[in-house]
N, C-alpha and C. Protein backbone atom coordinates (compact mmCIF):
# COMPACT_ATOMS: atom_id res chain seq x y z
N UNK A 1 72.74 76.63 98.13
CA UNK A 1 73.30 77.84 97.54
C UNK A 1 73.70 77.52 96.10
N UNK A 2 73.28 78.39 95.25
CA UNK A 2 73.55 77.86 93.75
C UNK A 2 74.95 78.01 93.39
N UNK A 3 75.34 78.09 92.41
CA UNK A 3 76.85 78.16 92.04
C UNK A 3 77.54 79.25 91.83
N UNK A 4 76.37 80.29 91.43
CA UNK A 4 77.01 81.91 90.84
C UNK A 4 77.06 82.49 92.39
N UNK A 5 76.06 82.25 93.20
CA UNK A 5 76.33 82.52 94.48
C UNK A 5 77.70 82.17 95.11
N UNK A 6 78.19 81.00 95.29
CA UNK A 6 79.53 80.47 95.23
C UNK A 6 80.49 81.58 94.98
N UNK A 7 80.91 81.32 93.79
CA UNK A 7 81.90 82.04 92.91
C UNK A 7 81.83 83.34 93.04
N UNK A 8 80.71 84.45 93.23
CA UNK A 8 80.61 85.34 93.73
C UNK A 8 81.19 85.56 94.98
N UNK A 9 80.98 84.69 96.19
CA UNK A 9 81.50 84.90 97.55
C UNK A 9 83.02 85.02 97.47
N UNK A 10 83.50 83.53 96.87
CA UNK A 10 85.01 83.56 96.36
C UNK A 10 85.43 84.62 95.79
N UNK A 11 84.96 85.20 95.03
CA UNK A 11 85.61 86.66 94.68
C UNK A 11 85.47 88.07 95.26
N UNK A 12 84.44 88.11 96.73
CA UNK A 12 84.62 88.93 97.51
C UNK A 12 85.23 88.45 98.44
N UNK A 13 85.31 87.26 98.93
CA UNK A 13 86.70 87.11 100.05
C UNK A 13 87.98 87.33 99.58
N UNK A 14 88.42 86.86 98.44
CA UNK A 14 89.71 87.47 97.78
C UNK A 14 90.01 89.01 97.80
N UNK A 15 88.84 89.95 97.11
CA UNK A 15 89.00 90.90 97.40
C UNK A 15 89.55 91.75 98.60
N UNK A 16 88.68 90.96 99.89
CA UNK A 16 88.20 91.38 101.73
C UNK A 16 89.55 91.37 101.85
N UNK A 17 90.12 90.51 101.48
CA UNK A 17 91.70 89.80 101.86
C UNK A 17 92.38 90.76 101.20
N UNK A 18 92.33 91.23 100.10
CA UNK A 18 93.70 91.97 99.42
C UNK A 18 93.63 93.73 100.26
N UNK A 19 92.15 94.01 100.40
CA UNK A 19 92.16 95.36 101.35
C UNK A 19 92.35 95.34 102.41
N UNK A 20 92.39 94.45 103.18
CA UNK A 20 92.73 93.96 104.43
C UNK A 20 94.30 93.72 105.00
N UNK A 21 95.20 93.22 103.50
CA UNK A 21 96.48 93.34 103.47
C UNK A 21 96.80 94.51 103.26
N UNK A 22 95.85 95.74 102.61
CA UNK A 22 96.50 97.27 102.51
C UNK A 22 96.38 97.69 103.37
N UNK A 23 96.20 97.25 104.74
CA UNK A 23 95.58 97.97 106.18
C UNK A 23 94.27 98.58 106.11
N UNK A 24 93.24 98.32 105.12
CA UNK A 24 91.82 98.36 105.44
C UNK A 24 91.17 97.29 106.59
N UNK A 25 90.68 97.69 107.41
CA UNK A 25 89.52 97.18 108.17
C UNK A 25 87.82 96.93 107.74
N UNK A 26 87.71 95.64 107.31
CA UNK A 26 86.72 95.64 106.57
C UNK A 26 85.70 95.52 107.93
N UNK A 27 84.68 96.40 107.33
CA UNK A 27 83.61 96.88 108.49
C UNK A 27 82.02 96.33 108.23
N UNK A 28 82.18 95.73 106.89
CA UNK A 28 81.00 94.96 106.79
C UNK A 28 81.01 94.45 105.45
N UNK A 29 80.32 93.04 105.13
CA UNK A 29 79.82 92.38 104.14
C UNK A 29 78.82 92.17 103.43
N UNK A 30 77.84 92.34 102.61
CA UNK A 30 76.87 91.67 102.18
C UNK A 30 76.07 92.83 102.83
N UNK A 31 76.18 93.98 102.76
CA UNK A 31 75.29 94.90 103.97
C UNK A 31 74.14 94.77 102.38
N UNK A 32 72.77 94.93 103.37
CA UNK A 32 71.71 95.37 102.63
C UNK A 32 70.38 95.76 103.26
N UNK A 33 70.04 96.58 102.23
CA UNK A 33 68.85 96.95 102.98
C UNK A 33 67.80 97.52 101.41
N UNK A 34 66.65 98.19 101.83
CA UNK A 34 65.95 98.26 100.52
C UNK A 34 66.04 98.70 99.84
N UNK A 35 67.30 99.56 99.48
CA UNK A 35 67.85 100.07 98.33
C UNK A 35 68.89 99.61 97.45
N UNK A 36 69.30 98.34 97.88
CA UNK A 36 70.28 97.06 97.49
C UNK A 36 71.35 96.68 98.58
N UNK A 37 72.40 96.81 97.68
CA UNK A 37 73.25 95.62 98.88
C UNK A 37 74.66 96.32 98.20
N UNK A 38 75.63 96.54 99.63
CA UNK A 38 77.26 96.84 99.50
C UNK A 38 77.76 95.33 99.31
N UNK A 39 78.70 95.07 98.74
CA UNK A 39 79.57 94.13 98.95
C UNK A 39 80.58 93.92 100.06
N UNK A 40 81.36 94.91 99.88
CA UNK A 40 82.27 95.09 100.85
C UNK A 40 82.43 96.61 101.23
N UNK A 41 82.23 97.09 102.57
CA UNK A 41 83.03 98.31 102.94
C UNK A 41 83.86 97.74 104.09
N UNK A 42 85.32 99.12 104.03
CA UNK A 42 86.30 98.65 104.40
C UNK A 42 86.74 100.36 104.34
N UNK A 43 87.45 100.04 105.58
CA UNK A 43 87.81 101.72 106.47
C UNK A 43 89.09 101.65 106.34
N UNK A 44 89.68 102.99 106.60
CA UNK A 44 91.00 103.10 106.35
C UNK A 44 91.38 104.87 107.37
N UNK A 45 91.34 104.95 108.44
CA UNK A 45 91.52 106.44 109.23
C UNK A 45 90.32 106.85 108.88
N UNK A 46 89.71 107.94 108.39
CA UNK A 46 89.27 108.37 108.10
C UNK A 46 87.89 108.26 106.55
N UNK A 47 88.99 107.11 105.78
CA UNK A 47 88.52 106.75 104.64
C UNK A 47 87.38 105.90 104.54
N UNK A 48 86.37 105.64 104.04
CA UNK A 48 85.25 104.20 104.16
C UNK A 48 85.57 104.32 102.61
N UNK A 49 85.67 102.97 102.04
CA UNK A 49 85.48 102.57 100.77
C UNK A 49 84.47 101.35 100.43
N UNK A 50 83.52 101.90 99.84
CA UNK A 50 82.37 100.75 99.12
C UNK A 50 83.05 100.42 98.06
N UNK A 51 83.49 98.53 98.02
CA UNK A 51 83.77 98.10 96.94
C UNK A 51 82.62 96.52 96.32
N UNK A 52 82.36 97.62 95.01
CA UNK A 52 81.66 96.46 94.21
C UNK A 52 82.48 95.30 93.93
N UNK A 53 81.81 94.17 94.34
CA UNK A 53 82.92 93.21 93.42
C UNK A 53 82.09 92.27 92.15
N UNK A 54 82.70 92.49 90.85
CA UNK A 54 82.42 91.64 89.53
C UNK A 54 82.89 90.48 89.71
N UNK A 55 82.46 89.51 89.85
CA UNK A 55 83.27 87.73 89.49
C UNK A 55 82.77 87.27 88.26
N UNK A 56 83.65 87.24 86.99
CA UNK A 56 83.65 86.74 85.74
C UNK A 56 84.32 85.72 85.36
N UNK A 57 83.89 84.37 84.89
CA UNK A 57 85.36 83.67 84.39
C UNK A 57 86.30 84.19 83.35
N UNK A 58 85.75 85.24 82.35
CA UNK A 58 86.72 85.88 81.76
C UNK A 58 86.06 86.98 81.53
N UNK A 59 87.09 87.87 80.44
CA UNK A 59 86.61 89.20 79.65
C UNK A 59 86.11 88.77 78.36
N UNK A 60 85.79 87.48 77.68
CA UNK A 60 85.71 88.00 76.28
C UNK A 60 84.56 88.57 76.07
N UNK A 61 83.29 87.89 76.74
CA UNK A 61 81.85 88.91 76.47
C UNK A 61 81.86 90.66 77.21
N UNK A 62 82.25 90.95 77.65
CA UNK A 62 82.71 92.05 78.19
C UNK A 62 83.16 91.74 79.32
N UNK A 63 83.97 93.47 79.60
CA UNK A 63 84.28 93.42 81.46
C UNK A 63 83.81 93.41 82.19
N UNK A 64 83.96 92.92 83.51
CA UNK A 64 83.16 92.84 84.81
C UNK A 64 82.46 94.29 85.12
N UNK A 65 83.94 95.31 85.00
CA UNK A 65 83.44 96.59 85.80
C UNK A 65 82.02 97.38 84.47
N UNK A 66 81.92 96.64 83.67
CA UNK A 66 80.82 97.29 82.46
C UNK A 66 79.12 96.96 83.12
N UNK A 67 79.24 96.06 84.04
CA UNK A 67 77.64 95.49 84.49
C UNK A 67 77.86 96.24 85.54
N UNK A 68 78.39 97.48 86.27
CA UNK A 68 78.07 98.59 87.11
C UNK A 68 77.54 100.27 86.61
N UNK A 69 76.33 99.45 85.96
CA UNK A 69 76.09 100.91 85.02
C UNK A 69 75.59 101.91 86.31
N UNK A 70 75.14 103.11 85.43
CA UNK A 70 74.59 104.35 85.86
C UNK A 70 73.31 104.02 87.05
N UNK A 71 72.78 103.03 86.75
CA UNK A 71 71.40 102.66 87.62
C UNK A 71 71.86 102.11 88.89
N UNK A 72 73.01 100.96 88.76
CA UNK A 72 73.40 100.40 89.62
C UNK A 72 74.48 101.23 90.40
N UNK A 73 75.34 102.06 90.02
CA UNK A 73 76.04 103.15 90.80
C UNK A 73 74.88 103.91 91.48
N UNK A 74 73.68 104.42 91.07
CA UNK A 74 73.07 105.14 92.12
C UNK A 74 72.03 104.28 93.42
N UNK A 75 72.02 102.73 93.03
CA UNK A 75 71.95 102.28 93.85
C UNK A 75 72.59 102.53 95.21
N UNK A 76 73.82 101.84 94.64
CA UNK A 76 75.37 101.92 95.58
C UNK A 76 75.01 102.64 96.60
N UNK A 77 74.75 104.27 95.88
CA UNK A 77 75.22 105.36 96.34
C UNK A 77 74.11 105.55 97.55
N UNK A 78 72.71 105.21 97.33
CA UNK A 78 71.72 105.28 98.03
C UNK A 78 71.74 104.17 99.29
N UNK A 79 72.85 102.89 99.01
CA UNK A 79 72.74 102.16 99.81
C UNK A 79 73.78 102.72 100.69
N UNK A 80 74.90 103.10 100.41
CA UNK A 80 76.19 103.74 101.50
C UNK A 80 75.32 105.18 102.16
N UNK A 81 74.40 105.70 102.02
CA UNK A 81 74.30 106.80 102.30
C UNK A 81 73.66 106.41 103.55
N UNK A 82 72.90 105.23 103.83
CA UNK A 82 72.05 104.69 104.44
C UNK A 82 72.63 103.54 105.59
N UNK A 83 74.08 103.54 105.15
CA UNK A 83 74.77 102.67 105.74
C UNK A 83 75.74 103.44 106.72
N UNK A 84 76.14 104.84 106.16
CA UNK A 84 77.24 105.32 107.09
C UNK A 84 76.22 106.30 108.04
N UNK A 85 75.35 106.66 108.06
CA UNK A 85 74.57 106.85 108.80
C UNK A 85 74.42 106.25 109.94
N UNK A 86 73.52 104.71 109.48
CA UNK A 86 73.53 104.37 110.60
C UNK A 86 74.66 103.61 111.42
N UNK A 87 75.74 103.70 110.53
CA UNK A 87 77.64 103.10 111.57
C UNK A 87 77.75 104.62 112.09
N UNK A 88 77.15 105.65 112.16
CA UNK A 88 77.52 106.99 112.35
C UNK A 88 79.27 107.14 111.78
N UNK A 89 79.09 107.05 110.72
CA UNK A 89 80.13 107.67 109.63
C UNK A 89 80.34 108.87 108.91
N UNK A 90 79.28 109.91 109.25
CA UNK A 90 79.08 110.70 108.03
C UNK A 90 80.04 111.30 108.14
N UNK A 91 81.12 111.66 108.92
CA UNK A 91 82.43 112.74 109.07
C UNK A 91 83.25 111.90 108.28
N UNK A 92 83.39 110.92 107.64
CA UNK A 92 84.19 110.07 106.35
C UNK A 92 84.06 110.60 105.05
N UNK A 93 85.05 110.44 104.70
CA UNK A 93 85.39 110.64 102.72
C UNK A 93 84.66 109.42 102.30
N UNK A 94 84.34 109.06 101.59
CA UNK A 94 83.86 108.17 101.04
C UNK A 94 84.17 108.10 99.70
N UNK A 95 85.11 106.25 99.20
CA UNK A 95 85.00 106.51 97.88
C UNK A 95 84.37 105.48 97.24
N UNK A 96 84.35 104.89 96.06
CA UNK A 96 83.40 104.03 95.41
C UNK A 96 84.46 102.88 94.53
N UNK A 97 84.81 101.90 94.68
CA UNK A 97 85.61 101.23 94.01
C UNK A 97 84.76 99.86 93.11
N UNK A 98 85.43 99.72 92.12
CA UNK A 98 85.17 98.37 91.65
C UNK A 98 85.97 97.44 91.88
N UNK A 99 85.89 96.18 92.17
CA UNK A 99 86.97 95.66 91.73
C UNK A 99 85.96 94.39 90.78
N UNK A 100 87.32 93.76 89.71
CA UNK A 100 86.83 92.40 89.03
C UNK A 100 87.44 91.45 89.01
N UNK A 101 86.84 90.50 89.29
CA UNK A 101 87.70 89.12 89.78
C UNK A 101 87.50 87.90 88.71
N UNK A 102 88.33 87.72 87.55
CA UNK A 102 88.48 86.90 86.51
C UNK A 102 89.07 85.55 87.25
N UNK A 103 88.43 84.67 87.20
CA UNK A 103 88.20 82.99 87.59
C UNK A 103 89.43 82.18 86.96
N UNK A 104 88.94 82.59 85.59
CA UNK A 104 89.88 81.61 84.26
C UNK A 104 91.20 82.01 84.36
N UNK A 105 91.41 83.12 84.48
CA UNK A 105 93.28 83.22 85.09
C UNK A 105 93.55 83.65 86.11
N UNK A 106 92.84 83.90 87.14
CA UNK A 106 93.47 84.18 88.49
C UNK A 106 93.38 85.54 88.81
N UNK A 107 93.00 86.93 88.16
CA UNK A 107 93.25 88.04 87.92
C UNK A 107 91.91 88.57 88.64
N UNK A 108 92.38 89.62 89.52
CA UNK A 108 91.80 90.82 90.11
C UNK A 108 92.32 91.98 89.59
N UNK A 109 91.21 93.12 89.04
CA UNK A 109 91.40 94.43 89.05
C UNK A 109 90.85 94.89 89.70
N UNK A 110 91.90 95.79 90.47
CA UNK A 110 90.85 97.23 90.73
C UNK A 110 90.86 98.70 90.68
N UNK A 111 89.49 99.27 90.60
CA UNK A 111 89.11 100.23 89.91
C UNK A 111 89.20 101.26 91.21
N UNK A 112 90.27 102.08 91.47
CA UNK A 112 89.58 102.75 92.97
C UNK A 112 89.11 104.18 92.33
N UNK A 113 88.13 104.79 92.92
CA UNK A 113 87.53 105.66 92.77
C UNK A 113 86.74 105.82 91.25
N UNK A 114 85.70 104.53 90.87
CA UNK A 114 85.57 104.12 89.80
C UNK A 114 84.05 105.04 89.64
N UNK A 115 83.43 105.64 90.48
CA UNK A 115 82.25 106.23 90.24
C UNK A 115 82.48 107.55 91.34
């Protein structure tokens, strides 16, 4: 496994963990299929939230949540549509979060309802 792979995982288990302490039930990882790949969804009553996660060692070349452009949000969108389907979800709200996970100081943001 290469290294960005690594550091990537590390910053979606951090994430899994911080929604998981808000009383989300994370309901799947790494989901993919041929329209790309969720990172994390994670339920809440009624709620399903797809969260992207960015792992950057910092901001100075830009922000994490900036490499979730327009192309890659309708990914997302094509991949959750395809996902709550088949969890038979469709009676869910659904929202779209970012989060970004900066390495060099320790720092998670997140973006809820970022698309």
């Amino acid at each position: 496994m290469n290294i960005k792979k690594l550091i990537g995982d590390k910053g979606e288990r951090k994430v899994a963990r911080m929604y998981a302490a808000k009383g989300y039930k994370i309901i799947a990882r790494n989901f993919s299929c041929k329209y790309g790949e969720l990172d994390i969804v994670a339920q809440k009553g009624k709620q399903v939230v797809v969260i992207e996660v960015k792992t950057r060692k910092n901001d100075s070349f830009a922000q994490a949540r900036e490499y979730v452009d327009y192309r890659k949000q309708n990914r997302i969108r094509n991949t959750a549509d395809l996902f709550l389907q088949q969890h038979k979800l469709t009676d869910c709200a659904i929202r779209f979060d970012v989060a970004e996970v900066y390495t060099e100081n320790n720092i998670v943001n997140v973006i809820e309802a970022a698309f």
